[in-house]
Protein backbone atom coordinates (compact mmCIF):
# COMPACT_ATOMS: atom_id res chain seq x y z
CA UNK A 1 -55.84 -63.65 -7.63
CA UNK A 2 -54.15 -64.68 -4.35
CA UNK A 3 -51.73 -61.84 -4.09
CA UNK A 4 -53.05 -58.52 -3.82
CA UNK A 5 -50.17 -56.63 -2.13
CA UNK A 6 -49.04 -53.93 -4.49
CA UNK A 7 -51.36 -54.81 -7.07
CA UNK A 8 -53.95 -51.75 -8.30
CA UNK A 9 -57.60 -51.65 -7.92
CA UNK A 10 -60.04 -49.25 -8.81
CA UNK A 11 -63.79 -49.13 -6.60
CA UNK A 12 -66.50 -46.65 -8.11
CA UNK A 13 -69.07 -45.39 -5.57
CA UNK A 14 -65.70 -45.27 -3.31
CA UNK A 15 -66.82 -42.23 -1.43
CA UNK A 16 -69.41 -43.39 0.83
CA UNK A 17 -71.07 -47.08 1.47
CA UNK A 18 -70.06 -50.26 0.31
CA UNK A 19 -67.67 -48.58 -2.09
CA UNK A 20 -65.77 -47.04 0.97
CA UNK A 21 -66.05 -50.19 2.99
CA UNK A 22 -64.54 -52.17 0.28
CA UNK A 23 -61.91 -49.45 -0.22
CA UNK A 24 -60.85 -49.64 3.09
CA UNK A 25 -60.32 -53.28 3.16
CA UNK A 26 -58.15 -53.12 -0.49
CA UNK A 27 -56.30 -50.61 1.03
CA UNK A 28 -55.29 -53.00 4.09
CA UNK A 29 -53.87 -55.32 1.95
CA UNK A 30 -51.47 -53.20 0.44
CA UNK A 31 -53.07 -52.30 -2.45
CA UNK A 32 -53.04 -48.65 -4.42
CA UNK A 33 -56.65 -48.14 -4.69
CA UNK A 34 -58.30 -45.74 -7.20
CA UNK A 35 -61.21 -44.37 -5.15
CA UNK A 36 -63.74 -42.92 -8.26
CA UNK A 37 -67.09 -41.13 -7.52
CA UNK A 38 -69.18 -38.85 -9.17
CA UNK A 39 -68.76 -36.28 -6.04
CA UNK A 40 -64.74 -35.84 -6.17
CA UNK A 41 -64.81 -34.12 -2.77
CA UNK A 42 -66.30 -37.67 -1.23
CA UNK A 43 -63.48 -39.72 -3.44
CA UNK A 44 -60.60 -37.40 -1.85
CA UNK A 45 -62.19 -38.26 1.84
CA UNK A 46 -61.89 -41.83 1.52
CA UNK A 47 -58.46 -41.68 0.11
CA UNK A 48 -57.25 -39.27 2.87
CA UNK A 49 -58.83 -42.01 4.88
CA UNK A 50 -56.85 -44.40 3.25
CA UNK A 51 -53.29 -42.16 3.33
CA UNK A 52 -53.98 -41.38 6.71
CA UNK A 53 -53.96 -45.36 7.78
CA UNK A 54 -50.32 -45.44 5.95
CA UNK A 55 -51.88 -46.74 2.98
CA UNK A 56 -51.95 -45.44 -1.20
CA UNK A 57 -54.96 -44.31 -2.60
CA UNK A 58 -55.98 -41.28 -4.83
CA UNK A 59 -59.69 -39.59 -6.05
CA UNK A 60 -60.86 -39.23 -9.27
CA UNK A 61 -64.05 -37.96 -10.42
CA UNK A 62 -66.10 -40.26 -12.87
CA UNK A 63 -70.07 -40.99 -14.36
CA UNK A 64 -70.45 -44.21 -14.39
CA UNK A 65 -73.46 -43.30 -16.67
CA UNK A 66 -71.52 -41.63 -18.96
CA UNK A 67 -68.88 -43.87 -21.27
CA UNK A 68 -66.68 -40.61 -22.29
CA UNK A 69 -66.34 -39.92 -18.10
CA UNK A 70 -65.10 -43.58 -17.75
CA UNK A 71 -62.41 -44.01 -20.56
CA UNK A 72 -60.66 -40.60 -18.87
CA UNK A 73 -60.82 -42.05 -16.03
CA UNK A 74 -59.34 -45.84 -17.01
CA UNK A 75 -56.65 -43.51 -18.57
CA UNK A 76 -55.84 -41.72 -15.67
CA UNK A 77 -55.56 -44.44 -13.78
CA UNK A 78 -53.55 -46.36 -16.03
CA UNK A 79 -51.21 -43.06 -15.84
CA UNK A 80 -50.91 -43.04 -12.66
CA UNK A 81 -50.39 -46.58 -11.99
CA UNK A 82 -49.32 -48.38 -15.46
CA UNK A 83 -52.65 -50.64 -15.11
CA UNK A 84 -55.15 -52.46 -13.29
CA UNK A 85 -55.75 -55.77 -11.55
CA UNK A 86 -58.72 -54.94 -9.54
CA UNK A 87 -61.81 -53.61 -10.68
CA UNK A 88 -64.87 -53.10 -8.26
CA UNK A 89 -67.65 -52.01 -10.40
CA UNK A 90 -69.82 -50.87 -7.38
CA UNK A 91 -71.50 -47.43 -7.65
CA UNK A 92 -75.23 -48.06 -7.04
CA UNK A 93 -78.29 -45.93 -6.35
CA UNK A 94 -81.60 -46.49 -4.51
CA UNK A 95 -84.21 -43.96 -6.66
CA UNK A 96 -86.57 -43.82 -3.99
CA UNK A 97 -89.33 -46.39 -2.41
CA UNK A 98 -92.38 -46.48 -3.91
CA UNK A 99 -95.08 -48.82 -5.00
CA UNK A 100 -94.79 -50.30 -9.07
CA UNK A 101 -97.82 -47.78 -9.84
CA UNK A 102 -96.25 -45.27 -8.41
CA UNK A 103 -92.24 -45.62 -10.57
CA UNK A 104 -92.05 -43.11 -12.86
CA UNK A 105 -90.29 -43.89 -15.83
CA UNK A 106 -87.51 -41.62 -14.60
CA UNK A 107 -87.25 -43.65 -11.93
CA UNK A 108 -86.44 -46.61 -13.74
CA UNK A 109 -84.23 -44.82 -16.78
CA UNK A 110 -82.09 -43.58 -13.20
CA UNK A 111 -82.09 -46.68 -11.50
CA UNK A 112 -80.90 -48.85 -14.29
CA UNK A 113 -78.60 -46.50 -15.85
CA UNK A 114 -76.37 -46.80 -12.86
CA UNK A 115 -77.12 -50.22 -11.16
CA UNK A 116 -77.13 -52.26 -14.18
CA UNK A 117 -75.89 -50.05 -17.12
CA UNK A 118 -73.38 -48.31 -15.32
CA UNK A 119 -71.95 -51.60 -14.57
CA UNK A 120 -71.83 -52.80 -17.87
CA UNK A 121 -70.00 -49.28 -19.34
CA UNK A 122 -67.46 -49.23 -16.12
CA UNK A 123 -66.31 -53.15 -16.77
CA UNK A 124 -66.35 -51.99 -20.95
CA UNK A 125 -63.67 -49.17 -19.92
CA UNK A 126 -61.29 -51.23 -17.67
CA UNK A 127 -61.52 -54.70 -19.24
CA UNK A 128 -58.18 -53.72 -21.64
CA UNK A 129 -55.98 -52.68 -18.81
CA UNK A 130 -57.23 -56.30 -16.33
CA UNK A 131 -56.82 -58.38 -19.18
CA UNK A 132 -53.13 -56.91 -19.81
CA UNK A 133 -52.69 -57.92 -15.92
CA UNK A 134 -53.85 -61.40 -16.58
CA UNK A 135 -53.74 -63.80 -14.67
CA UNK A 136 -53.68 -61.34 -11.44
CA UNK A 137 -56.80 -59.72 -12.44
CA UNK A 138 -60.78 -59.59 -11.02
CA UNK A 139 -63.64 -57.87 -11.27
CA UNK A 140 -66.28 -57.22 -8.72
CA UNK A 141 -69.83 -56.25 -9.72
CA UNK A 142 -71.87 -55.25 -6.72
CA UNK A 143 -75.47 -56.40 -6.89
CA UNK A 144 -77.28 -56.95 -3.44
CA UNK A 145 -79.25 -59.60 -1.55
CA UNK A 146 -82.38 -58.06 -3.38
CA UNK A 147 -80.71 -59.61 -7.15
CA UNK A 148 -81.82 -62.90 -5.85
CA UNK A 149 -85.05 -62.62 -4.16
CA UNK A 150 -87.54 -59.84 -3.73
CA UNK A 151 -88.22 -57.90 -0.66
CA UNK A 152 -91.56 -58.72 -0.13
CA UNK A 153 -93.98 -55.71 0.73
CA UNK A 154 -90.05 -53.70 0.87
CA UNK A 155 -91.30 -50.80 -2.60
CA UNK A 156 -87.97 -50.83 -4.29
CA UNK A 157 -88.86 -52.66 -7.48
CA UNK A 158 -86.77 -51.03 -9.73
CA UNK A 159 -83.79 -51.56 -7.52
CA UNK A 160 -84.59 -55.52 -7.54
CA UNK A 161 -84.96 -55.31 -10.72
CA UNK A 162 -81.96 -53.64 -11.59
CA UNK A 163 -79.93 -55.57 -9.38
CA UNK A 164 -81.10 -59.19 -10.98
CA UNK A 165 -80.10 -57.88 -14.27
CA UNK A 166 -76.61 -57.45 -12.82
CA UNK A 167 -76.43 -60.47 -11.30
CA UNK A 168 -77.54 -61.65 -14.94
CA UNK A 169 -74.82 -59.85 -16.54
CA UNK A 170 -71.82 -60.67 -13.77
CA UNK A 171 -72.61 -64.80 -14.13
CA UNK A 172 -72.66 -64.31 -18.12
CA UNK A 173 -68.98 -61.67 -17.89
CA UNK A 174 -67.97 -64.65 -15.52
CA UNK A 175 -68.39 -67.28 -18.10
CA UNK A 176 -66.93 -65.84 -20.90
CA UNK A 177 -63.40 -64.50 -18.91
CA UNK A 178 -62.68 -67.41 -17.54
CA UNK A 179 -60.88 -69.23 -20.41
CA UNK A 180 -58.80 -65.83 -19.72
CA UNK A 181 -58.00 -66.23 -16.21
CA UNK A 182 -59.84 -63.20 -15.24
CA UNK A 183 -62.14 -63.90 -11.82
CA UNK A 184 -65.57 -62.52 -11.56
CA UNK A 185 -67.32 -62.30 -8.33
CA UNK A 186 -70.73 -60.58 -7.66
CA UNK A 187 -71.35 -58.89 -4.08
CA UNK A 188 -74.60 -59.63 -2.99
CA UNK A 189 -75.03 -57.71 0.27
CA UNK A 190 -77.80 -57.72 2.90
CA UNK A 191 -78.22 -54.31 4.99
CA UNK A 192 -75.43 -52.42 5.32
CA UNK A 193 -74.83 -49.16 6.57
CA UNK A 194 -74.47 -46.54 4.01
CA UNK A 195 -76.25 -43.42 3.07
CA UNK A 196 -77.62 -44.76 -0.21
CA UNK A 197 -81.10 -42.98 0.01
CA UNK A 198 -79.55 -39.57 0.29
CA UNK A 199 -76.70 -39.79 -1.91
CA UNK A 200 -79.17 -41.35 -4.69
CA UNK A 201 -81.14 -38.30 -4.59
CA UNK A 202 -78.60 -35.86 -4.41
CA UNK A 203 -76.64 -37.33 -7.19
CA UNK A 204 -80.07 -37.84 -9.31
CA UNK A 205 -79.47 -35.62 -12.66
CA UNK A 206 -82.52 -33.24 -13.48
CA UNK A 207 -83.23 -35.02 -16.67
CA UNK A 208 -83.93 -38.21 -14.53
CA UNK A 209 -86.59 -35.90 -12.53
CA UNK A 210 -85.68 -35.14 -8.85
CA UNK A 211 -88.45 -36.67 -6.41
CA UNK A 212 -88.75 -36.71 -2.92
CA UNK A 213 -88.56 -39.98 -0.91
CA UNK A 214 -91.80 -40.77 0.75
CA UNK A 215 -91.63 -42.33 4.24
CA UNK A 216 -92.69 -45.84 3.80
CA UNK A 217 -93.25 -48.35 6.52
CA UNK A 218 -92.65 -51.93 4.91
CA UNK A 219 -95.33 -54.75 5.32
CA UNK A 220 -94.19 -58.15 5.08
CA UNK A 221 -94.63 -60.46 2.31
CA UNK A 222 -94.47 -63.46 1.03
CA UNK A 223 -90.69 -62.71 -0.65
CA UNK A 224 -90.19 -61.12 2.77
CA UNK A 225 -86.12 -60.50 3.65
CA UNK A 226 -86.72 -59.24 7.38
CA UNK A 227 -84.19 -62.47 8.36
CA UNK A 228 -81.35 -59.94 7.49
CA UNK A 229 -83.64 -56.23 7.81
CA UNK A 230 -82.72 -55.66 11.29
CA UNK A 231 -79.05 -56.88 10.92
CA UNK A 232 -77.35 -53.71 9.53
CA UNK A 233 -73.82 -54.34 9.24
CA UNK A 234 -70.86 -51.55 9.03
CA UNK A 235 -69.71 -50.43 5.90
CA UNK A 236 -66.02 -51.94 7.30
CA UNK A 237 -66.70 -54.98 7.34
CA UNK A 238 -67.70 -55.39 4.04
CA UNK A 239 -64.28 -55.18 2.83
CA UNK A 240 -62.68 -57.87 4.53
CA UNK A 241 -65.28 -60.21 3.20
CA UNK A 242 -64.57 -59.04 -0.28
CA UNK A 243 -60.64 -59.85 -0.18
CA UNK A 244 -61.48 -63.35 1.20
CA UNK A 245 -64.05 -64.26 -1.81
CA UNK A 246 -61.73 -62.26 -4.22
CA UNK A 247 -58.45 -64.74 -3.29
CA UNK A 248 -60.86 -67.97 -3.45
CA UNK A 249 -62.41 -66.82 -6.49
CA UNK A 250 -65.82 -67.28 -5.43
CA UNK A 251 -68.99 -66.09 -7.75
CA UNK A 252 -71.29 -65.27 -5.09
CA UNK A 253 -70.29 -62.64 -2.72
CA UNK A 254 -72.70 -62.85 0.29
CA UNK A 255 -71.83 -60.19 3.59
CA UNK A 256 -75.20 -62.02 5.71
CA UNK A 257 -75.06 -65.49 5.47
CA UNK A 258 -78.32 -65.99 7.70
CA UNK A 259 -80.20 -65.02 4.58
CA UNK A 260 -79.69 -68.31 3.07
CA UNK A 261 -83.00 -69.52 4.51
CA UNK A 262 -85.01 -67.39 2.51
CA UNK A 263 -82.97 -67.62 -0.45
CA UNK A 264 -83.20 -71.51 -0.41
CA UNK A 265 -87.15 -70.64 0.23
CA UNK A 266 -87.14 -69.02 -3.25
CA UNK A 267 -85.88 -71.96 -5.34
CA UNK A 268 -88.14 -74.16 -3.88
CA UNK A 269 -91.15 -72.48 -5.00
CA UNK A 270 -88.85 -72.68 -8.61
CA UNK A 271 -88.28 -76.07 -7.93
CA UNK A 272 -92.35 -76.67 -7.10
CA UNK A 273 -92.71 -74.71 -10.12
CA UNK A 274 -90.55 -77.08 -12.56
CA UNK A 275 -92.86 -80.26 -10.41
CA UNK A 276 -95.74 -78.65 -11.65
CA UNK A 277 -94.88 -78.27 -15.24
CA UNK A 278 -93.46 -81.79 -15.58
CA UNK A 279 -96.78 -83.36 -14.59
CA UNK A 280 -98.70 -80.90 -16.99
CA UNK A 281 -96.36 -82.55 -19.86
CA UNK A 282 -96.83 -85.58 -19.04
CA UNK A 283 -100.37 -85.65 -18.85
CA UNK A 284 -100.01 -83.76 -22.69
């Protein structure tokens, strides 16, 4: 998908973050951009951002946990714009950092029923309209640096977690839509700007139990991501860097290239690993 000029996309988690970044970027190539979050009053910011800058954009509200909120929203869309080409399945929550013994259960049923189910239900709802665009259609997952390596002595377990199942899911969703000429890319982002703490635990429902953030100080670790920790980029320019990987239909999506090194570090402990096991089979 080389040509996004008046083509449609729709970003969830468009009212702050990534999602606005991202938005912001579509918008600058000419594209009418659906800006959907759960808080409509953040959604209509970004697109009076957008309107402001000469561009087209409009708010609706949607739960990405919630099936029923996201087929009313793929139909409004589709109303007001007769379909989709891009969809940017981003909205994402950070439940709060604490240690494994210290996740709730609550914690986890929150964090994965956005970060990885959320994505799953919001590509479910818009995959009939992009495949009716065909071949000028994408999808975008959004995932983070954390879906391919932990974070060390970084208490966010839940969030890795939740963010290697969608890295899981976006490779499989690539494999299978390729034969039709669909793209699929995964955003794996280091440290960016965003109010992701705050916005996680305002949005958090009661039934997922509302908990305070404790202030944590990180050690470092042996997974330890600090090549990237200190390297907080803006929201902005996250968008840019989508539309390039978007038009080369690239998989991986990275916004802090530096953090190859400890990337590569991870697969070769896997590869040491694999070393390992192939002498224990040989000696039977």
């Amino acid at each position: 998908m080389k040509d996004l000029a008046g083509k449609v996309a729709v970003v969830t988690g468009g009212g702050s973050g990534i999602g606005r970044g991202i938005a912001l970027g579509l918008a600058a190539e000419s594209m009418t951009v659906a800006i959907a979050d759960l808080r409509l009053e953040s959604a209509e910011g970004v697109a009076a951002e957008i309107l402001g800058r000469g561009g087209r954009a409009f708010a609706i509200a949607v739960d990405v946990t919630s099936a029923e909120s996201l087929e009313m929203a793929a139909k409004q869309v589709a109303a007001e714009t007769g379909g989709v080409n891009l969809l940017c399945a981003n909205a994402g929550v950070l439940a709060r950092m604490a240690s494994l013994d210290d996740h709730t259960m609550e914690d986890w049923e929150y964090t994965l029923s956005v970060n990885l189910l959320g994505v799953v239900k919001t590509v479910a709802a818009f995959l009939p309209s992009l495949r009716k665009c065909a071949p000028d259609a994408h999808i975008v997952t959004t995932a983070s640096l954390g879906g391919l390596l932990a974070t060390g002595g970084l208490p966010i377990s839940a969030y890795v977690a939740s963010k290697y199942a969608c890295v899981g899911y976006t490779e499989m969703l690539r494999g299978e839509l390729v034969a039709e000429q669909i793209g699929v890319s995964v955003l794996c982002p280091g440290v960016v700007a965003s109010d992701l703490m705050n916005t996680s635990l305002k949005n958090r429902p009661e039934g997922f139990g509302r908990q305070a953030a404790p202030d944590v100080v990180p050690e470092r670790g042996e997974g330890d991501t600090s090549v990237v920790a200190d390297t907080s980029m803006p929201a902005e320019e996250v968008g840019p860097i989508v539309v390039n990987a978007i038009r080369a239909n690239r998989f991986h999506i990275f916004t802090h290239p530096e953090a190859a090194m400890a990337v590569e570090k991870r697969f070769r402990r896997i590869s040491a690993d694999f070393e390992f096991a192939a002498k224990a089979v040989e000696k039977g």
